[in-house]
Protein backbone atom coordinates (compact mmCIF):
# COMPACT_ATOMS: atom_id res chain seq x y z
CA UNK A 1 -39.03 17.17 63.77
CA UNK A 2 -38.68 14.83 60.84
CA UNK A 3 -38.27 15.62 57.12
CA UNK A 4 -42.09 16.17 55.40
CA UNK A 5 -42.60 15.82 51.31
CA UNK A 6 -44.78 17.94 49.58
CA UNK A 7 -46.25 17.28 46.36
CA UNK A 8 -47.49 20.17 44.08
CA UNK A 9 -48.53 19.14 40.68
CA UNK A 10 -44.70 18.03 38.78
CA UNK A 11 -42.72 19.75 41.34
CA UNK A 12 -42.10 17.73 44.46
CA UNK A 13 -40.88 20.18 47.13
CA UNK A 14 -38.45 18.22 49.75
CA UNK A 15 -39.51 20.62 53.03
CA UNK A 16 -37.39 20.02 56.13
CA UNK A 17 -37.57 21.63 59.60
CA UNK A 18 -37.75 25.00 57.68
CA UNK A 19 -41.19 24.17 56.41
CA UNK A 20 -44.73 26.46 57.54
CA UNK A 21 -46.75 24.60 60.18
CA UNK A 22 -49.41 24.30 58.10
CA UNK A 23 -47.55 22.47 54.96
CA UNK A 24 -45.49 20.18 57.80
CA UNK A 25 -48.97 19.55 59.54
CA UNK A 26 -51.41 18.30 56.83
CA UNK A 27 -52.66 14.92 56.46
CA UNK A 28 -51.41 14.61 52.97
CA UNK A 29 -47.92 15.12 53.98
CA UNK A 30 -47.73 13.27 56.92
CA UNK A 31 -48.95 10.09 55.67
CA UNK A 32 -46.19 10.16 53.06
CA UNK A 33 -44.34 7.35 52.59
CA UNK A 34 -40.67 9.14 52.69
CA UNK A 35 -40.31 8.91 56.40
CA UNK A 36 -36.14 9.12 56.39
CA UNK A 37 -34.45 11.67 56.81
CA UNK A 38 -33.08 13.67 53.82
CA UNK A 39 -29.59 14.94 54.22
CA UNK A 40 -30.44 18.47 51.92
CA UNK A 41 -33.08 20.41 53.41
CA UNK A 42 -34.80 21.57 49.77
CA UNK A 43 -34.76 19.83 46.64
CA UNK A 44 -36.90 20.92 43.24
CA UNK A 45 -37.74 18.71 40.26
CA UNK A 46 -37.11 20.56 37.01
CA UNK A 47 -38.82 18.44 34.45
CA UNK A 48 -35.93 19.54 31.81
CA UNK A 49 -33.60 18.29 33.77
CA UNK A 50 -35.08 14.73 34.08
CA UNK A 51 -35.78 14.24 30.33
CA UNK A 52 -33.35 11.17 29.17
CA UNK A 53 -29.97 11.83 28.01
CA UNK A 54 -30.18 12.44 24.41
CA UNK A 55 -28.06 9.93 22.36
CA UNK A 56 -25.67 11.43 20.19
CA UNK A 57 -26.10 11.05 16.37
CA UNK A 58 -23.90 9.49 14.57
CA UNK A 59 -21.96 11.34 12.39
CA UNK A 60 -22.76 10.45 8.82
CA UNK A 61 -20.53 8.21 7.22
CA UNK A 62 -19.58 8.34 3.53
CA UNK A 63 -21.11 5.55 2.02
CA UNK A 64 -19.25 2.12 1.38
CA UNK A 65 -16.87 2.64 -2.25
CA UNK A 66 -16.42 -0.53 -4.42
CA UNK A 67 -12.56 -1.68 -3.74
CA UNK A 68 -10.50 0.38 -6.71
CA UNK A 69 -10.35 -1.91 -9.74
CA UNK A 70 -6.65 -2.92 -11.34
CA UNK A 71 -6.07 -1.00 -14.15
CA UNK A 72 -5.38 -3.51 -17.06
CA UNK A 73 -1.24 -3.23 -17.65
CA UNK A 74 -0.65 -2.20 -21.16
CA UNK A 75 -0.37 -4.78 -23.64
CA UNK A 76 3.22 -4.48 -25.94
CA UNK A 77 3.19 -6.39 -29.14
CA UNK A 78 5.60 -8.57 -29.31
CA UNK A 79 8.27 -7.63 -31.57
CA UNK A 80 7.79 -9.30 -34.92
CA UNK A 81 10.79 -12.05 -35.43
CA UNK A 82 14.30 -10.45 -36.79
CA UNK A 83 15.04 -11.08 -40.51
CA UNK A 84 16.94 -14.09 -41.32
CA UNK A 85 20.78 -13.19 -41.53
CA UNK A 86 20.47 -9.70 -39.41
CA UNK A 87 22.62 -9.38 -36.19
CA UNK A 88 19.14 -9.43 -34.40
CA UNK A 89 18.59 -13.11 -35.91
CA UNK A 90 22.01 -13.97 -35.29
CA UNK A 91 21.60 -13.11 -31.27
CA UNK A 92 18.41 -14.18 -31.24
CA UNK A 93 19.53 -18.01 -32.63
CA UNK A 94 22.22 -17.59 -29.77
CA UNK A 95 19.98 -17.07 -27.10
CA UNK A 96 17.66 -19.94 -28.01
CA UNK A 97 20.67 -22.19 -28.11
CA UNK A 98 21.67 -21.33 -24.36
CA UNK A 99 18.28 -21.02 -22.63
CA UNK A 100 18.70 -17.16 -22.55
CA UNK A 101 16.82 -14.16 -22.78
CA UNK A 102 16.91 -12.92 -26.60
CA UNK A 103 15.37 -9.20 -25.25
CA UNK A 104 18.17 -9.70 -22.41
CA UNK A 105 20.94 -10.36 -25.60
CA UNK A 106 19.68 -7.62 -27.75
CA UNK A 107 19.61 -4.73 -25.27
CA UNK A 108 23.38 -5.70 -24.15
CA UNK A 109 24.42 -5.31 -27.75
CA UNK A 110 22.45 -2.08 -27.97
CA UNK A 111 23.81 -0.71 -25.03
CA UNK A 112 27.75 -1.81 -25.78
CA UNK A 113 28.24 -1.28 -29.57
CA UNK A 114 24.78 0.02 -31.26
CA UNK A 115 24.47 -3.51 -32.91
CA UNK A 116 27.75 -3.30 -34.83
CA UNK A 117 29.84 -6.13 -34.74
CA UNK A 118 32.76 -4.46 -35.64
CA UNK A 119 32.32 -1.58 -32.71
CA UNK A 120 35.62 -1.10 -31.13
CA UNK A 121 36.60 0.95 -28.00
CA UNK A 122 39.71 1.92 -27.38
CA UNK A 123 39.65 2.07 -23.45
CA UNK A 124 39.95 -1.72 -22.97
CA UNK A 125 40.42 -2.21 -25.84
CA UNK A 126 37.19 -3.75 -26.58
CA UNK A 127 35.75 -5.18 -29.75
CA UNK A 128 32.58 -6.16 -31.34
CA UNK A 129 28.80 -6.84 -30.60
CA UNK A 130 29.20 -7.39 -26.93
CA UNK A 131 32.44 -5.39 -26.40
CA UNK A 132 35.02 -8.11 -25.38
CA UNK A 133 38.14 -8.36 -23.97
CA UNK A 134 40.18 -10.44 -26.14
CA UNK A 135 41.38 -12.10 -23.21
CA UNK A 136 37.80 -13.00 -22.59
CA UNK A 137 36.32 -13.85 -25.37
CA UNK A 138 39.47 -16.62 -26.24
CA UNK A 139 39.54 -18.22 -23.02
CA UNK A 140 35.68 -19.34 -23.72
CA UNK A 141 36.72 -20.34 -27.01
CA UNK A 142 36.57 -17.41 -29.39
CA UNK A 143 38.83 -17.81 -32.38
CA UNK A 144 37.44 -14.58 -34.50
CA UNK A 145 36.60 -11.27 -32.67
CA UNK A 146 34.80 -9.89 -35.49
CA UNK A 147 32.81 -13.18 -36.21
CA UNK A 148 29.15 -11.81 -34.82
CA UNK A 149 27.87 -15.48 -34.11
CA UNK A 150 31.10 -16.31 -32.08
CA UNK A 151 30.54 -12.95 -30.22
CA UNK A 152 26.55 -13.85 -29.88
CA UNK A 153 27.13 -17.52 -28.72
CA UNK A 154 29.97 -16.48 -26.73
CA UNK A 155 27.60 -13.94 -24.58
CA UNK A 156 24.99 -16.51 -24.61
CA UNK A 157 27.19 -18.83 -22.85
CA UNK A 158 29.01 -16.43 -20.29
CA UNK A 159 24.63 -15.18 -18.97
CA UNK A 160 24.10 -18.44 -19.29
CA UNK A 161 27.22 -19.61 -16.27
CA UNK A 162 25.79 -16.45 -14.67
CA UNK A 163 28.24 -13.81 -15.88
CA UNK A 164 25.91 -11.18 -16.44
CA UNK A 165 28.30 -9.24 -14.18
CA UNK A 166 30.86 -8.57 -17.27
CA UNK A 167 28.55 -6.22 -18.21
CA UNK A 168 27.38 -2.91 -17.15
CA UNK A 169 24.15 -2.63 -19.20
CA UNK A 170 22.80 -6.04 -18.19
């Protein structure tokens, strides 16, 4: 005997050879239109299990954040011009004269002798603004190591030939 489908209100009962006479034998069931045969013998329709997949929600996103803003850099004043006459003038006049960096000038001469143009070391021995070697400074034409514009136009001239290398502090 074939496979017979029974409808009961949402529950569709699947009734094989298993199935009462009377259920297998009613008009209702055997003018069904599932005539094939059904590999399980019993299947039931749970309405819960039918109900579409729910779609998962999102997780909730923080919401979009302006790009971070560049902080303004801080503004230094420029330093006010040296007084005519000071060592800072004099290396300053120096540096204009070779196409060189005055700040670059005045933080050597910080760094070697304090701004004294009569600083000496005895290590080397070196003397004056930028510390010299007084082999040095006369082969680029020094005549007076404790002249401060020979020592400042001197210096200006050796960063200019890219000799920054003479000194540690540049």
């Amino acid at each position: 005997m074939g496979l017979a489908v029974l409808t009961i209100s949402p529950i569709i009962v699947l009734a094989g050879h298993h199935a009462p006479a009377a259920i297998a034998s009613s008009p209702a069931v055997a003018s069904a239109p599932f005539a094939e045969p059904i590999a399980r013998s019993t299947a039931i329709h749970d309405p819960e299990l039918i109900l579409p997949a729910e779609t998962p929600t999102p997780a909730p996103t923080a919401p979009p954040t302006a790009p971070p803003t560049a902080r303004p850099k801080p503004v230094i004043p420029a330093a006010p011009p040296p007084a005519p006459g000071t060592i800072e003038a004099i290396i300053q006049k120096a540096a204009n004269t070779w196409g060189v960096s005055y700040p670059w000038m005045l933080k050597i001469a910080r760094c070697e002798s304090g701004l004294n143009p009569r600083a000496y070391n005895p290590a080397g021995p070196y003397y004056g603004l930028f510390q010299f070697l007084m082999s040095t400074f006369r082969a680029n034409g020094g005549t007076n190591i404790w002249d401060p514009v020979q020592q400042a136009n001197i210096t200006a001239k050796m960063l200019a030939h890219g000799q920054a290398h003479q000194w540690g502090c540049a």
